[in-house]
Protein backbone atom coordinates (compact mmCIF):
# COMPACT_ATOMS: atom_id res chain seq x y z
CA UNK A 1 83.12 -74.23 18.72
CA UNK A 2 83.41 -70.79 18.65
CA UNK A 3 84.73 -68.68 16.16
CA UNK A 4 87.79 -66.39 16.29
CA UNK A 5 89.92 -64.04 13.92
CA UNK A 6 93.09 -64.36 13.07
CA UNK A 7 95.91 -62.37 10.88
CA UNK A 8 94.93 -61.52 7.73
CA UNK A 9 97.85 -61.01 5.35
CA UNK A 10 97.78 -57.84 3.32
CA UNK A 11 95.98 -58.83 0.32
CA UNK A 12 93.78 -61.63 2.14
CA UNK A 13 90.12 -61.12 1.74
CA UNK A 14 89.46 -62.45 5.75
CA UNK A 15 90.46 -65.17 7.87
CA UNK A 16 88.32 -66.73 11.22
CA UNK A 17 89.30 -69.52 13.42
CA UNK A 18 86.95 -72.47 13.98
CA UNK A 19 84.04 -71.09 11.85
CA UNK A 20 81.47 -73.58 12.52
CA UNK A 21 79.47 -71.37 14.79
CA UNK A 22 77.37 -68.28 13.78
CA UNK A 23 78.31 -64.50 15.01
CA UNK A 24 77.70 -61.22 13.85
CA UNK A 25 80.36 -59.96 12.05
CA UNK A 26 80.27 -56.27 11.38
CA UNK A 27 82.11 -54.45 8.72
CA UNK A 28 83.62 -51.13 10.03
CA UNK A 29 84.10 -49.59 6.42
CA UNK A 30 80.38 -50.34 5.17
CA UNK A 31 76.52 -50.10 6.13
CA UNK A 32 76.45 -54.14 5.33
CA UNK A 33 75.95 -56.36 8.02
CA UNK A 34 76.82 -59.96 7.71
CA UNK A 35 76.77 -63.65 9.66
CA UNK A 36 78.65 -66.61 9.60
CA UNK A 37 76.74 -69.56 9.48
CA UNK A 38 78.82 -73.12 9.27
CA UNK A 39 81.68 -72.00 6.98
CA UNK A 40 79.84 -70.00 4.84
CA UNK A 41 80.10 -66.11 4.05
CA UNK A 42 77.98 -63.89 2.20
CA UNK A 43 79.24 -61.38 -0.22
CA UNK A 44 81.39 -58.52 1.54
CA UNK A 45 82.24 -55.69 -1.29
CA UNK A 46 83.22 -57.86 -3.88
CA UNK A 47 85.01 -60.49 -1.96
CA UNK A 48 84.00 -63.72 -1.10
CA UNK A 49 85.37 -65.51 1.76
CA UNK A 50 85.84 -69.20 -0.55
CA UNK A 51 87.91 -70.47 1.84
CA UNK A 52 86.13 -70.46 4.85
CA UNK A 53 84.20 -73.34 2.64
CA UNK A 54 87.07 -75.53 3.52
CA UNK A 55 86.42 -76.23 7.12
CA UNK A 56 82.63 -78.23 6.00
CA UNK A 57 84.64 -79.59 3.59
CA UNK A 58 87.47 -81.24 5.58
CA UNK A 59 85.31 -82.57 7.89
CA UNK A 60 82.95 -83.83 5.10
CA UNK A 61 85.99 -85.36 3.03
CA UNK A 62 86.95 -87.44 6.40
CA UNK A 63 84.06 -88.60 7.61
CA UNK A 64 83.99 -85.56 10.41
CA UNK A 65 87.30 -87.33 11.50
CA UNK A 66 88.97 -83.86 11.09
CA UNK A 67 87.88 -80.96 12.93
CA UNK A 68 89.65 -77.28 10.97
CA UNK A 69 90.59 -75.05 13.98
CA UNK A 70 92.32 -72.55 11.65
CA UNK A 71 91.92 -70.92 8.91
CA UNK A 72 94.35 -68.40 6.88
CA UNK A 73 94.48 -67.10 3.34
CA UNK A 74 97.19 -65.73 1.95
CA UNK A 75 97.01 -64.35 -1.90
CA UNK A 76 96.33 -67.17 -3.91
CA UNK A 77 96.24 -69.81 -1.60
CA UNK A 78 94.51 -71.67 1.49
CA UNK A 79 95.31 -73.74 4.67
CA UNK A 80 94.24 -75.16 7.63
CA UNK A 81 95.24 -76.85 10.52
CA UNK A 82 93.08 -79.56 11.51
CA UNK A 83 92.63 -80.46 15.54
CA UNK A 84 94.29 -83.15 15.30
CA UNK A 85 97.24 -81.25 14.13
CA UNK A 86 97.12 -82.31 10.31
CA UNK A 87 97.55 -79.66 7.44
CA UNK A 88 96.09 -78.63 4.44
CA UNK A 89 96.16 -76.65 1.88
CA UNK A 90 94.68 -75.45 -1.77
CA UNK A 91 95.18 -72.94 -4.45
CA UNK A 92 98.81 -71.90 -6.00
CA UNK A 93 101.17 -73.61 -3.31
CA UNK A 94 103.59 -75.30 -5.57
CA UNK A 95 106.20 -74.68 -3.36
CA UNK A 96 104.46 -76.70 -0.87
CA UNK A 97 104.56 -80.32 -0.41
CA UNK A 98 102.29 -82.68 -2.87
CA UNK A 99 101.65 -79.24 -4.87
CA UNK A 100 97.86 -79.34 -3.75
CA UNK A 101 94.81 -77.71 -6.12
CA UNK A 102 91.50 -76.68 -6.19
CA UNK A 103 90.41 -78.79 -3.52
CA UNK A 104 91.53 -79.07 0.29
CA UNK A 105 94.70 -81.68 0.67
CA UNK A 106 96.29 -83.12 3.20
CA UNK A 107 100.46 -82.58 3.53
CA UNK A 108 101.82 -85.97 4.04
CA UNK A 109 105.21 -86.26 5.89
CA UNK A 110 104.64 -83.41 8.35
CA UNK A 111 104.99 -83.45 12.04
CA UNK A 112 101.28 -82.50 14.04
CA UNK A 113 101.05 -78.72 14.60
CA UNK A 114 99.99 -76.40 16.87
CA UNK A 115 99.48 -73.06 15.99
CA UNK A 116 100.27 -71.09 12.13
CA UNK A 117 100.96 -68.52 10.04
CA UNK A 118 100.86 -68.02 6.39
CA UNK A 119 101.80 -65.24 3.99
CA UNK A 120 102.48 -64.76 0.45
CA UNK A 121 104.53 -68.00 -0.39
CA UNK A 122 105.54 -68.95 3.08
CA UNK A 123 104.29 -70.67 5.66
CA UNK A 124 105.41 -70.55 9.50
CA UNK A 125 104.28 -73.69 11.70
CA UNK A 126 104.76 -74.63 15.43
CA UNK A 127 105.07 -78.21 16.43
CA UNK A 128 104.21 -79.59 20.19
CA UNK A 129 106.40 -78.74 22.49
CA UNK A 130 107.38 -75.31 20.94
CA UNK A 131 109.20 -76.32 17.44
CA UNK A 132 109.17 -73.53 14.58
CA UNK A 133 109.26 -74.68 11.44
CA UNK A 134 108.99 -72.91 8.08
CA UNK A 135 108.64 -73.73 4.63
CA UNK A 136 107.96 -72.29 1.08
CA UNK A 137 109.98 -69.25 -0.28
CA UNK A 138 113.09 -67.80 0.92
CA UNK A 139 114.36 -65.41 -1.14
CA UNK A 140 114.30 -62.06 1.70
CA UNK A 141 115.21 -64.81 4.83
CA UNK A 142 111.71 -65.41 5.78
CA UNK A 143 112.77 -68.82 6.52
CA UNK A 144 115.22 -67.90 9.41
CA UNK A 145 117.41 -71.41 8.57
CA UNK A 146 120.56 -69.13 7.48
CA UNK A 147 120.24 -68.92 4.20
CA UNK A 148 117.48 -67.23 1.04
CA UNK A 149 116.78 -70.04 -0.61
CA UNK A 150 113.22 -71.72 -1.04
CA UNK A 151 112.00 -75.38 0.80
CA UNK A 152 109.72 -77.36 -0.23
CA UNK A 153 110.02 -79.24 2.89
CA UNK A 154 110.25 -77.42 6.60
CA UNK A 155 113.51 -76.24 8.02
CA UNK A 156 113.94 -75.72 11.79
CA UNK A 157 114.14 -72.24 13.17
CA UNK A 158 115.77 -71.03 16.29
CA UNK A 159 114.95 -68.82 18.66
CA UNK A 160 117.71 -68.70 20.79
CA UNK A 161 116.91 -71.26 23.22
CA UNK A 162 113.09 -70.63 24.37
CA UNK A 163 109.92 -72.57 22.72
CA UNK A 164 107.81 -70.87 20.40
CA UNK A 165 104.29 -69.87 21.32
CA UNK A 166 102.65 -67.99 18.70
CA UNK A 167 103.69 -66.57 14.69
CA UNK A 168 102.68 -64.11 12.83
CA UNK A 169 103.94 -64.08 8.78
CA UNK A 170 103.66 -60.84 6.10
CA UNK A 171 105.14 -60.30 2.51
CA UNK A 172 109.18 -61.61 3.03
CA UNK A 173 108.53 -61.33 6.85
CA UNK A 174 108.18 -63.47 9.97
CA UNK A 175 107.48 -63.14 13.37
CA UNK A 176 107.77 -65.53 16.50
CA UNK A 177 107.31 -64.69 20.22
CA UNK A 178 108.70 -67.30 22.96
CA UNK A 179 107.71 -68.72 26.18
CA UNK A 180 109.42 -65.80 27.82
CA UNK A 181 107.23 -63.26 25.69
CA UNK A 182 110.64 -62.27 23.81
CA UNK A 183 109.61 -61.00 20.07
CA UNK A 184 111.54 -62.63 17.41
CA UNK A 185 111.61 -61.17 13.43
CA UNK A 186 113.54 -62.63 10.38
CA UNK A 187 113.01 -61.52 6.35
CA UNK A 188 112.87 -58.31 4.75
CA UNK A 189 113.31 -55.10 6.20
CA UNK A 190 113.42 -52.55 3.72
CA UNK A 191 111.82 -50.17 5.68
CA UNK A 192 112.19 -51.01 9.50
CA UNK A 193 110.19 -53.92 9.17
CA UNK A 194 111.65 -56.41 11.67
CA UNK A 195 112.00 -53.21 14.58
CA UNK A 196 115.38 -54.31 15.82
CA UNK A 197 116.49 -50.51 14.84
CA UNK A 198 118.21 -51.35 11.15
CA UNK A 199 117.19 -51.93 8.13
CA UNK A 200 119.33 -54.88 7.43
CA UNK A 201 117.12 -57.75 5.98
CA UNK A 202 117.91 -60.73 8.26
CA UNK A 203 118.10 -64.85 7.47
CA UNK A 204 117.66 -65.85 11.05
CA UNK A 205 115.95 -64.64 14.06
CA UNK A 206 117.18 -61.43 15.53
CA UNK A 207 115.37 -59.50 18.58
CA UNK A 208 112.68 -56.53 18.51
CA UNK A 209 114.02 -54.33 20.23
CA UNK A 210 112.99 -53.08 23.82
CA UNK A 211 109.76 -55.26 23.99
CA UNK A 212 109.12 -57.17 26.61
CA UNK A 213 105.96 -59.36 27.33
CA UNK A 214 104.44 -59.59 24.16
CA UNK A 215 101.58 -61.44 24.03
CA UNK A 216 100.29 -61.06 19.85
CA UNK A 217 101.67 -59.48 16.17
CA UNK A 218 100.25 -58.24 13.79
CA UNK A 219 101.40 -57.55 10.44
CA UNK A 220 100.64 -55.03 8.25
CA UNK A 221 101.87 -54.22 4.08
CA UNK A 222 104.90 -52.50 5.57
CA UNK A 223 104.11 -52.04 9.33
CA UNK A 224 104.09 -54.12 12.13
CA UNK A 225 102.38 -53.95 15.38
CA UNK A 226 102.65 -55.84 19.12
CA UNK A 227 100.56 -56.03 21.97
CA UNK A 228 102.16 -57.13 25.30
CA UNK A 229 100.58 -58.27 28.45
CA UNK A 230 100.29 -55.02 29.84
CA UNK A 231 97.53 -53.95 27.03
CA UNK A 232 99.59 -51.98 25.59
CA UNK A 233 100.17 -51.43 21.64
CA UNK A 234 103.59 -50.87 20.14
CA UNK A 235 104.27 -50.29 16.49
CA UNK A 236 106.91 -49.63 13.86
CA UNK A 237 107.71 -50.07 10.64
CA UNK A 238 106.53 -47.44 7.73
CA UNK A 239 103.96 -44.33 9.14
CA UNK A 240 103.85 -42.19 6.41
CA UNK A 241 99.69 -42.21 6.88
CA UNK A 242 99.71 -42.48 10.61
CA UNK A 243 99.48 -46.55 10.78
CA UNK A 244 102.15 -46.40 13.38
CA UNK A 245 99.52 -44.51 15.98
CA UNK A 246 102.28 -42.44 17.79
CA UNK A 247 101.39 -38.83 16.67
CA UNK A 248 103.28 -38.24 13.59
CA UNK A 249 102.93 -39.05 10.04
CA UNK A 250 106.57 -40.91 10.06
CA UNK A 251 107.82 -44.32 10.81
CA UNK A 252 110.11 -46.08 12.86
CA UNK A 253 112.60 -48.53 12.66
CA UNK A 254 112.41 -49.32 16.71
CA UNK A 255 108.79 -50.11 18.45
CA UNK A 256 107.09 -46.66 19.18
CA UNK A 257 104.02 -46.88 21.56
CA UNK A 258 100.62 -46.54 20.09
CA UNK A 259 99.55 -43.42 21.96
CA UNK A 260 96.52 -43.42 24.27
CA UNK A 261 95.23 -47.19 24.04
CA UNK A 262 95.65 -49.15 27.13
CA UNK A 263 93.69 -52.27 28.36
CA UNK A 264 93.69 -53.85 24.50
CA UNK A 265 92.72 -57.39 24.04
CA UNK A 266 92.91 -57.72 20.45
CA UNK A 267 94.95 -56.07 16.97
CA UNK A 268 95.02 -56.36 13.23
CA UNK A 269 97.03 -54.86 10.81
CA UNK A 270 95.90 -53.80 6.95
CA UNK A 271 97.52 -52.42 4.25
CA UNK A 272 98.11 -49.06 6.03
CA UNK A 273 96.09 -48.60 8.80
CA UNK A 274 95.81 -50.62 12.36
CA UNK A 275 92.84 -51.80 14.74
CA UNK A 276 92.75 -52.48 18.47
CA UNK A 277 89.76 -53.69 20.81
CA UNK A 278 90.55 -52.57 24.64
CA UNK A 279 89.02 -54.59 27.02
CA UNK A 280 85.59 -52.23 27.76
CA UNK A 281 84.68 -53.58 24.20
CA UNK A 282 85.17 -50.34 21.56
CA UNK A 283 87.50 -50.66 18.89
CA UNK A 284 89.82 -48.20 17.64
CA UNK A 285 91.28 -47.58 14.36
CA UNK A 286 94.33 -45.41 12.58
CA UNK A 287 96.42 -44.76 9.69
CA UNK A 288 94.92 -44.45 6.53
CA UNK A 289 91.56 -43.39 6.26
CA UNK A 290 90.73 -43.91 2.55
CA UNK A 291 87.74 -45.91 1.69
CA UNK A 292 86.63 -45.24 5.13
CA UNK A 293 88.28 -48.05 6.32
CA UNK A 294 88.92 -46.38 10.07
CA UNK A 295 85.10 -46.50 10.16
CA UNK A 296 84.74 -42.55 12.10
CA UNK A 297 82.84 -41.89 9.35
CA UNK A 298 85.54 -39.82 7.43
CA UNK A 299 88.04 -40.71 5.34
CA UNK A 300 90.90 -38.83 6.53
CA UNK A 301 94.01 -40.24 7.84
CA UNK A 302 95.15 -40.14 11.47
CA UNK A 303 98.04 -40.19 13.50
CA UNK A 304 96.56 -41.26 16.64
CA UNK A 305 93.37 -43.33 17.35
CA UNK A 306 90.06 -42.76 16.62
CA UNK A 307 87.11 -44.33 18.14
CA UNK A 308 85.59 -46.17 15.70
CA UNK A 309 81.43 -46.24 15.38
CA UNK A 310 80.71 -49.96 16.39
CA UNK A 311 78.39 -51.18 19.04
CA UNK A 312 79.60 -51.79 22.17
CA UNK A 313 80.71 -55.39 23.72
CA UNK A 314 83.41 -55.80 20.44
CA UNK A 315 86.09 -58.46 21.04
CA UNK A 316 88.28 -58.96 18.05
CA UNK A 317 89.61 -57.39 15.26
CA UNK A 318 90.64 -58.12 11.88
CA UNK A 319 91.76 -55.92 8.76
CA UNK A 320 91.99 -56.52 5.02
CA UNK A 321 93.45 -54.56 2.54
CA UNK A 322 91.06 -51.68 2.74
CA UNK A 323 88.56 -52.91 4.92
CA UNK A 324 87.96 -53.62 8.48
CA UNK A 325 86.02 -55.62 10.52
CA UNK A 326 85.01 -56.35 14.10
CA UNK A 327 83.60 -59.31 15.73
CA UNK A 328 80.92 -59.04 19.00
CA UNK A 329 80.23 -62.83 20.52
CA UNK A 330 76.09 -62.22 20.98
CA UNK A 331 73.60 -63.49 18.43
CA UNK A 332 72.24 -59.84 17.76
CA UNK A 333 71.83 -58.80 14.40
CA UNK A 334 73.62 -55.34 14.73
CA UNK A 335 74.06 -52.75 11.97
CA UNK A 336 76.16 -50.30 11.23
């Protein structure tokens, strides 16, 4: 299997999908190169990927009858979602069924899943056939059912009609694009969040506005970006230290487009700055700078992209709090 990134939630230390193969993963932010190697990560500043632990350990724990194909790690807590569409989960989730602990554990009474998202005490899930469900705590809407109240169990969301492809999940937020490539948001939106042009926090589904064809989110602390089928990056949300990419250190409450990036294949959101890979296989960084975490080698904030100083033949993108990193699918031990 091969491995692949997905969202990492604000405070998450990283996330891969399927990490039972070995790449080269190289830190932006850093001089420290680093593999993966069957679920296991060596030490990246002072975080250490635990979870990724979990995937060995499922399969181990059922006899290899479960295969993890996703991994994501919200603060505090752990799941997966197993091929066969089973899910699991460790660490503080009481809100979650069977209140599960140290140790990988299966959530009994749940329909098989496709595809996830997790956040800080909420968890977004899609069943076969396009289903959203979500579950955990409620108390900005991030459930979309209507109301702000927490479940323990999932409650079905609706889109307006149209299946549900892929989520995306951040502090009180949630994010769900449809077969059509329509972008739904729900949840808190203190500060433009959700991009339909308000700041009303909303308890079920409403529009971004003027998007068409998106094809992935990703969700920042406070920002949000959205890459449609076109390559093309759209953000909004808070910009105060450029994370919004459009040439101005303000944000946006409607999608503004990322200025000068076309042909992107991949994004990730941090705390306060954003990440793209376009299709030639450079990545590109903005927003804040601190910590070096746009990886230009300063630590200055920007408004627009900068080309970030990775090897060439990049293909996906992830971003932590303050740290970045970016995945290349050869077995070369690059450093940076």
């Amino acid at each position: 299997m091969r491995s692949e990134f997905i969202f990492l939630p604000e405070s998450a230390t990283c996330a891969f999908r399927a990490c039972m193969s070995e790449y080269n993963v190289v830190p932006a932010s850093t001089s420290v190169s680093f593999r993966i190697q069957f679920g296991f990560m060596s030490r990246f500043a002072n975080s250490i990927c635990h979870f990724l632990l979990a995937a060995p350990l499922i399969t181990a724990q059922t006899g290899g009858a479960v295969k993890p194909v996703a991994l994501v790690a919200p603060v505090n807590s752990s799941f997966a979602l197993a091929e066969d569409g089973s899910f699991w989960a460790w660490g503080d989730t009481a809100l979650l069924p069977n209140q599960p602990g140290k140790s990988p554990a299966k959530l009994t009474g749940l329909p098989a899943f496709t595809k996830m998202a997790a956040s800080d005490g909420h968890v977004l899930a899609i069943q076969a056939g396009g289903t959203l469900w979500a579950w955990g705590q409620g108390q900005d809407g991030q459930l979309g059912d209507g109301t702000r109240e927490d479940r323990a169990t999932p409650v079905e969301v609706i889109l307006g009609g149209s299946p549900a492809v892929s989520v995306a999940a951040g502090r009180g937020v949630s994010f769900a694009v449809d077969a059509t490539g329509a972008l739904w948001a729900w949840g808190r939106n203190t500060d433009g969040y959700l991009g339909d042009g308000s700041r009303l926090t909303r308890d079920r589904p409403v529009l971004v506005t003027g998007l068409l064809g998106v094809a992935a989110v990703a969700v920042g602390a406070t920002h949000t970006l959205a890459r449609c089928v076109d390559g093309t990056v759209w953000a909004w949300g808070v910009g105060d230290v450029g994370q919004l990419g459009h040439g101005a250190f303000q944000g946006s409450q409607m999608p503004v487009q990322v200025s000068g990036l076309s042909g992107v294949m991949a994004i990730a959101a941090g705390a306060s700055h954003s990440l793209a890979v376009k299709s030639d296989g450079t990545v590109w960084a903005w927003g804040s700078g601190a910590e070096g975490r746009l990886g230009d080698g300063q630590q200055a904030n920007r408004s627009t992209p900068v080309q970030v100083q990775t090897p060439g033949g990049m293909t996906a993108v992830a971003a932590g709090d303050n740290f970045s990193l970016a995945r290349r699918n050869d077995r070369s031990e690059e450093r940076v």
